[in-house]
Structure formats: C-alpha cells, structure tokens
Protein backbone atom coordinates (compact mmCIF):
# COMPACT_ATOMS: atom_id res chain seq x y z
CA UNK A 1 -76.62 11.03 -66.39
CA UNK A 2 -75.00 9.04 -63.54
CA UNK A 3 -74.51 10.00 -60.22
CA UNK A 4 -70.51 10.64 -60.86
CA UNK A 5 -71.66 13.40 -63.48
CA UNK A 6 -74.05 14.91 -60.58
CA UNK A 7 -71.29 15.82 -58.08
CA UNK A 8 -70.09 18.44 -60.36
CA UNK A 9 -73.24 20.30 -59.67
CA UNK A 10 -73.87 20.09 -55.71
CA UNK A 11 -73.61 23.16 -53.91
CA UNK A 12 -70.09 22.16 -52.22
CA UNK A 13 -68.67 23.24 -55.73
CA UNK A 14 -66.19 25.94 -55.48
CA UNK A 15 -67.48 29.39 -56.64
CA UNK A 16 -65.13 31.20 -59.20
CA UNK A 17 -63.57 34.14 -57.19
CA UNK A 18 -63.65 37.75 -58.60
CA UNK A 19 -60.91 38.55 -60.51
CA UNK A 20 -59.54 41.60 -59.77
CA UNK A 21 -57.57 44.07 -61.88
CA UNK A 22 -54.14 45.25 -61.89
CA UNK A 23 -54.98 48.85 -62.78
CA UNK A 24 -57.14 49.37 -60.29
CA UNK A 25 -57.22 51.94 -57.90
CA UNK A 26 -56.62 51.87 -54.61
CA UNK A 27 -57.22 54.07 -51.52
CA UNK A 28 -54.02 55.52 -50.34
CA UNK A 29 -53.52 56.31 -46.36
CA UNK A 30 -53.75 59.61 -45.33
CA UNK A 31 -50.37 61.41 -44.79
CA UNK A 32 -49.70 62.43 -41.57
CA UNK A 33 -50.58 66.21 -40.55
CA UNK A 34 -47.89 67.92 -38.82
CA UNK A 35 -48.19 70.87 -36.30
CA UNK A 36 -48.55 74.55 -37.68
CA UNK A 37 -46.37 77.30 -36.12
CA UNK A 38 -49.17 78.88 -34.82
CA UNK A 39 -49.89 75.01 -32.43
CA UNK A 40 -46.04 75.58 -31.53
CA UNK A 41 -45.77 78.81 -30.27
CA UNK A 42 -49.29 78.46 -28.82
CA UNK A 43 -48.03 74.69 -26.73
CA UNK A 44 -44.74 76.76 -25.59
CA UNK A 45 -46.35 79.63 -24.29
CA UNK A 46 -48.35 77.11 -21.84
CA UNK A 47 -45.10 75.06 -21.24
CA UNK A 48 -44.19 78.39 -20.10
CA UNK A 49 -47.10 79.83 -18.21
CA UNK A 50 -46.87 76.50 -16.41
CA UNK A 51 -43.55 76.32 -15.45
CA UNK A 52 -43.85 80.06 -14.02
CA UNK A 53 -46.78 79.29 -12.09
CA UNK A 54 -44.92 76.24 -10.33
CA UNK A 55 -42.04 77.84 -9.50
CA UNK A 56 -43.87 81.06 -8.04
CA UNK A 57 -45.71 78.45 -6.05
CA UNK A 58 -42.20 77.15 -5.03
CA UNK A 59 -40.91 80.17 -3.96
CA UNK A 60 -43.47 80.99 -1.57
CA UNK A 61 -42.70 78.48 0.47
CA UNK A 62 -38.60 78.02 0.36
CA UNK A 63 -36.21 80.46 -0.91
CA UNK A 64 -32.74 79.05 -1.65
CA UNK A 65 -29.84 81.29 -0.54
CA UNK A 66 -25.73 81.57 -0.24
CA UNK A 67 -23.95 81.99 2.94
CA UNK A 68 -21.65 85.11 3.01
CA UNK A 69 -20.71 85.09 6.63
CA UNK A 70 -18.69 83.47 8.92
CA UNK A 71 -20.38 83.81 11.64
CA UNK A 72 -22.06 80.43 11.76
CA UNK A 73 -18.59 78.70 11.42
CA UNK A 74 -18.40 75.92 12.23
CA UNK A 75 -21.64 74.83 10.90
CA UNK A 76 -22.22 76.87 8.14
CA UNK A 77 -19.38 78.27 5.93
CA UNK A 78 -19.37 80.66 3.39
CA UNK A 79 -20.76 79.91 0.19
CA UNK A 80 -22.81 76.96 1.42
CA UNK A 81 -25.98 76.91 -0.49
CA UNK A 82 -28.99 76.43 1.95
CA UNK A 83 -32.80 76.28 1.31
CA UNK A 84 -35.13 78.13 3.66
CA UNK A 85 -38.79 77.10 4.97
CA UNK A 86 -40.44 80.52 4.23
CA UNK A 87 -43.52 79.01 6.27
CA UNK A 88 -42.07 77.29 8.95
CA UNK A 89 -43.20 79.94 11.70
CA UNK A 90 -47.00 80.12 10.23
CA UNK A 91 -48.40 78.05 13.04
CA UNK A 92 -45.83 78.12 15.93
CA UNK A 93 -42.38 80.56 16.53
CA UNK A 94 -39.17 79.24 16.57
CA UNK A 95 -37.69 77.22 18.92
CA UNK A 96 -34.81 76.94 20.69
CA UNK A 97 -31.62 75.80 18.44
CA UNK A 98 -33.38 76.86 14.88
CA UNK A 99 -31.10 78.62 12.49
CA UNK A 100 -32.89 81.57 11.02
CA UNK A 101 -32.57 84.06 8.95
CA UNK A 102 -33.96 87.78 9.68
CA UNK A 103 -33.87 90.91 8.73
CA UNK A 104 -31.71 93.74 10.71
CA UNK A 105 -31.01 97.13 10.83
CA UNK A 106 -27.02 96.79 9.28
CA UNK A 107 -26.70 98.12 6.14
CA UNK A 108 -26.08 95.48 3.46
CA UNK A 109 -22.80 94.97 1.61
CA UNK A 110 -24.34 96.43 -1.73
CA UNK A 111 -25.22 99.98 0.35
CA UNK A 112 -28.99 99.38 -1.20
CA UNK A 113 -30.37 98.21 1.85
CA UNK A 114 -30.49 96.30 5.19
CA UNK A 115 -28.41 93.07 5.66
CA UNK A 116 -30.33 89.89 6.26
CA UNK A 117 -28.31 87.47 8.70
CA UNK A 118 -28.03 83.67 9.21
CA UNK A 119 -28.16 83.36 13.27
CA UNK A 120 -29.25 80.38 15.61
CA UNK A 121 -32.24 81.06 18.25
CA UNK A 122 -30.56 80.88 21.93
CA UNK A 123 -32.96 82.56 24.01
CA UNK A 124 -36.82 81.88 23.98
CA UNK A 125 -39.28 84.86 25.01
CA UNK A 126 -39.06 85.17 28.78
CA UNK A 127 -35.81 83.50 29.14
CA UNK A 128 -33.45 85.13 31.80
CA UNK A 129 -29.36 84.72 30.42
CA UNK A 130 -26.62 85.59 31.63
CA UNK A 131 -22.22 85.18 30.80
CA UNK A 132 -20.54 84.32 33.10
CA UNK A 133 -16.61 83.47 32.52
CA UNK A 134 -17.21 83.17 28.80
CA UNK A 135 -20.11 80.23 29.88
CA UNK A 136 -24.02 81.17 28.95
CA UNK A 137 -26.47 80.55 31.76
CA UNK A 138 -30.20 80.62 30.27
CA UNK A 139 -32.70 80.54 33.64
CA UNK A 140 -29.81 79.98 35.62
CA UNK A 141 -28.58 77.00 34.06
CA UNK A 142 -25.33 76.84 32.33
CA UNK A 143 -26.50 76.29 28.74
CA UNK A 144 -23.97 73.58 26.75
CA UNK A 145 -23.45 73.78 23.04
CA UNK A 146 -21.32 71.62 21.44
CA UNK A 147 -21.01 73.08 17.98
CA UNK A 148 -19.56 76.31 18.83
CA UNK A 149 -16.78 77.05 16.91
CA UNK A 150 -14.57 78.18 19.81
CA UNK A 151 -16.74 76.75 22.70
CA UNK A 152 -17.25 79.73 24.39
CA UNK A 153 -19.57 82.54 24.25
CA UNK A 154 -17.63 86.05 24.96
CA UNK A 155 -19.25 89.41 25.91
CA UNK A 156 -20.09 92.37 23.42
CA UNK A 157 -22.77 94.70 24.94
CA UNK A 158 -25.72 92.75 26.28
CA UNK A 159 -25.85 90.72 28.40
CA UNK A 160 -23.21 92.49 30.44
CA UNK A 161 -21.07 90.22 32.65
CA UNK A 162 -22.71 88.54 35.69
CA UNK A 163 -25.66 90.64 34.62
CA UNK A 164 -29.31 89.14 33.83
CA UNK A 165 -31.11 89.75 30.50
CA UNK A 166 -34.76 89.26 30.09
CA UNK A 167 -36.15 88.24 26.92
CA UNK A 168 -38.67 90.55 25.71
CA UNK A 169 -42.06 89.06 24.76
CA UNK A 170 -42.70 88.22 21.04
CA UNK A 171 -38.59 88.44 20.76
CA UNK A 172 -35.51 85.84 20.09
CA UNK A 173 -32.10 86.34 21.35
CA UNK A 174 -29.84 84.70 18.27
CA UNK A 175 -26.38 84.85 18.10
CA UNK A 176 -23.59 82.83 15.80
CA UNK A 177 -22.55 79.36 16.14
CA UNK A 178 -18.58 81.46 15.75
CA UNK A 179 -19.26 83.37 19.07
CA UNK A 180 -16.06 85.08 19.01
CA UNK A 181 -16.59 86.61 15.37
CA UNK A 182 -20.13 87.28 15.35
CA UNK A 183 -22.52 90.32 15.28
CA UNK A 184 -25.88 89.37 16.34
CA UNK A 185 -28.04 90.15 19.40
CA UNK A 186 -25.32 90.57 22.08
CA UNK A 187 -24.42 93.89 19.80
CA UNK A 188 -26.79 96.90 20.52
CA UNK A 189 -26.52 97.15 16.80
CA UNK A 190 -28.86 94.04 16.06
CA UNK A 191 -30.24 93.32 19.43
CA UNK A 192 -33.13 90.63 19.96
CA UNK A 193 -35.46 89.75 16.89
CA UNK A 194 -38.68 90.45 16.87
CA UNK A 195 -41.05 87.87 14.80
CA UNK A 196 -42.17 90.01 12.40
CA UNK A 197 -38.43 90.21 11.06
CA UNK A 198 -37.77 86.80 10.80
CA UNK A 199 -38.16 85.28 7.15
CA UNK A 200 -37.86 82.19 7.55
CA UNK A 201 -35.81 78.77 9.13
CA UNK A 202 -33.01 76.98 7.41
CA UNK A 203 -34.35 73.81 6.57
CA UNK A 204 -30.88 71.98 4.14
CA UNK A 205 -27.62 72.68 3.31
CA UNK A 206 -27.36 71.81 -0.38
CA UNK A 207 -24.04 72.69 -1.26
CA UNK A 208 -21.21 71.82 -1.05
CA UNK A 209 -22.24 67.65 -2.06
CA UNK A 210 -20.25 66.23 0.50
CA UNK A 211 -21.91 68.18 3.43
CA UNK A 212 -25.36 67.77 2.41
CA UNK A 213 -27.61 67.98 5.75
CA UNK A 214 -30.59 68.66 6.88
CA UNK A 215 -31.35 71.14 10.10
C-alpha cells in the first residue's frame, strides 16, 4: 500500500458526526409563573403599611395648613397654603419676627372648639413695649416693620397708650402683620402666648405658585 493510500487513515481524519433525529424530543423552557392573588393582596397591604408609616412620620414634624384670616395681610392672604415646622421650638423658642401658629381661647368658626391663629412674634420674654402715636417702641426703641399692611400699629387694650407692657416670662406678644384688622395679643381676648400653646412656626408658603416663599 503506498503512502497516498495511508493518509486516509491518520488520526487528522474527520470523525463522522452523530446524526441526530428529527423526531426527537426536546426540552421545552419552563413557562413563566405568574403571581397568585394571595402575593397581590399580600405586596399591597405592605405598599400600604409603608406608605402610612411615612406619612405619620411626616406629619410629626410639618403639618400643612390653609390661611382663613386676614390678619396677616399683606404677607399672608387667605387661602394661601403654608407648611408648618411642628419641631421648630424643640431646642430653642421663637424668635423675634417668626410667624406662628398657636392655639387661643376664641371659639373656632365650626363652634367645636378653640380657633388656632396665624400671628408674627413682636415681643420677646422681658421685652418692655409701648404705642405711641400709632408707632411701637420695644425697650424704648421705636421698632420699624416694613411689611405692615397699613404701617402702623393702632391701640386695642394692651398696651394702653404711652403706657409700658412687660413681657411675661415663658410668653410672646404676637400680633398681625394687618395691624388695623387684627385680633391677637393687644386684645384681652388672646393676650400674650404662652409656649406651651404654640404648635408650631411657618416654615413655606406653597400656594398660590407664583408666591412660593420660604419664611
């Protein structure tokens, strides 16, 4: 046999491949499983528990709320939506020029309870004021404000004119950015606020889009 007859036989042949039939099975993939009712309702419920958990945490430190005086004019106006720092006065009271929101001892327009109202902090614990000639004097300094709806601040009941009013300790002497149509601690009917009824400061005006600020 010559060598030409040989190559047929060297292990670089190619080896027949396996020949593989038609009608043979194959594995199919395995369908998809989708969710029972019971996985639903049980994934909501979570969603839920969640979303109730976040927002209680939420509300414990702001509370949104709607304007529905006038007495802040022109600052505030009725209907603006503002959010309130429930825990602003945790650590330190409020200081002079805050806009808070207390509770007093008015009856609420709903007859179910006592009114809460949206006033700014003038007078500081200690701090001696006075009117005179429409003009606020805090320790015997005329006290300026330029966003007062009127620019002056006119008498009610305290402090009487000419007279000097001491702020208690622990209290805040608030009155209305809309002096002239305002019932706040000037009226024996409010009178200074105490800490313990203040609920909180107003931290944004939301509402309305165009007059979006922060305080």
């Amino acid at each position: 046999m010559d060598k030409k007859d040989n190559k047929q036989f060297t292990n670089d042949s190619p080896q027949p491949r396996p020949v593989v039939s038609a009608t043979e099975p194959r594995h199919a993939a395995p369908e998809p499983q989708g969710e029972t009712a019971g996985s639903i309702i049980k994934s909501l419920i979570i969603d839920i528990l969640i979303a109730v958990v976040l927002a209680g945490a939420l509300l414990y430190f702001i509370r949104p709320t709607i304007v529905k005086q006038s007495s802040m004019e022109d600052t505030l106006h009725e209907n603006d939506y503002m959010i309130m720092a429930r825990q602003a006065y945790k650590k330190h009271g409020p200081e002079r020029g805050d806009i808070v929101i207390f509770q007093s001892d008015l009856p609420n327009d709903e007859g179910d309870g006592d009114k809460l109202l949206i006033k700014r902090v003038i007078g500081l614990p200690g701090d001696i004021l006075e009117i005179k000639d429409d003009q606020l004097y805090i320790n015997g300094e005329a006290y300026h404000e330029d966003y007062l709806k009127d620019g002056y601040t006119p008498i009610i009941d305290t402090p009487a004119e000419g007279e000097a009013y001491t702020v208690p300790e622990d209290s805040y002497f608030c009155m209305g950015d809309n002096r002239a149509g305002s019932t706040d601690s000037r009226c024996d009917d409010v009178g200074v606020v105490t800490s313990d009824l203040i609920k909180g400061k107003v931290i944004v005006r939301l509402f309305p889009f165009n007059k979006i600020q922060r305080f």
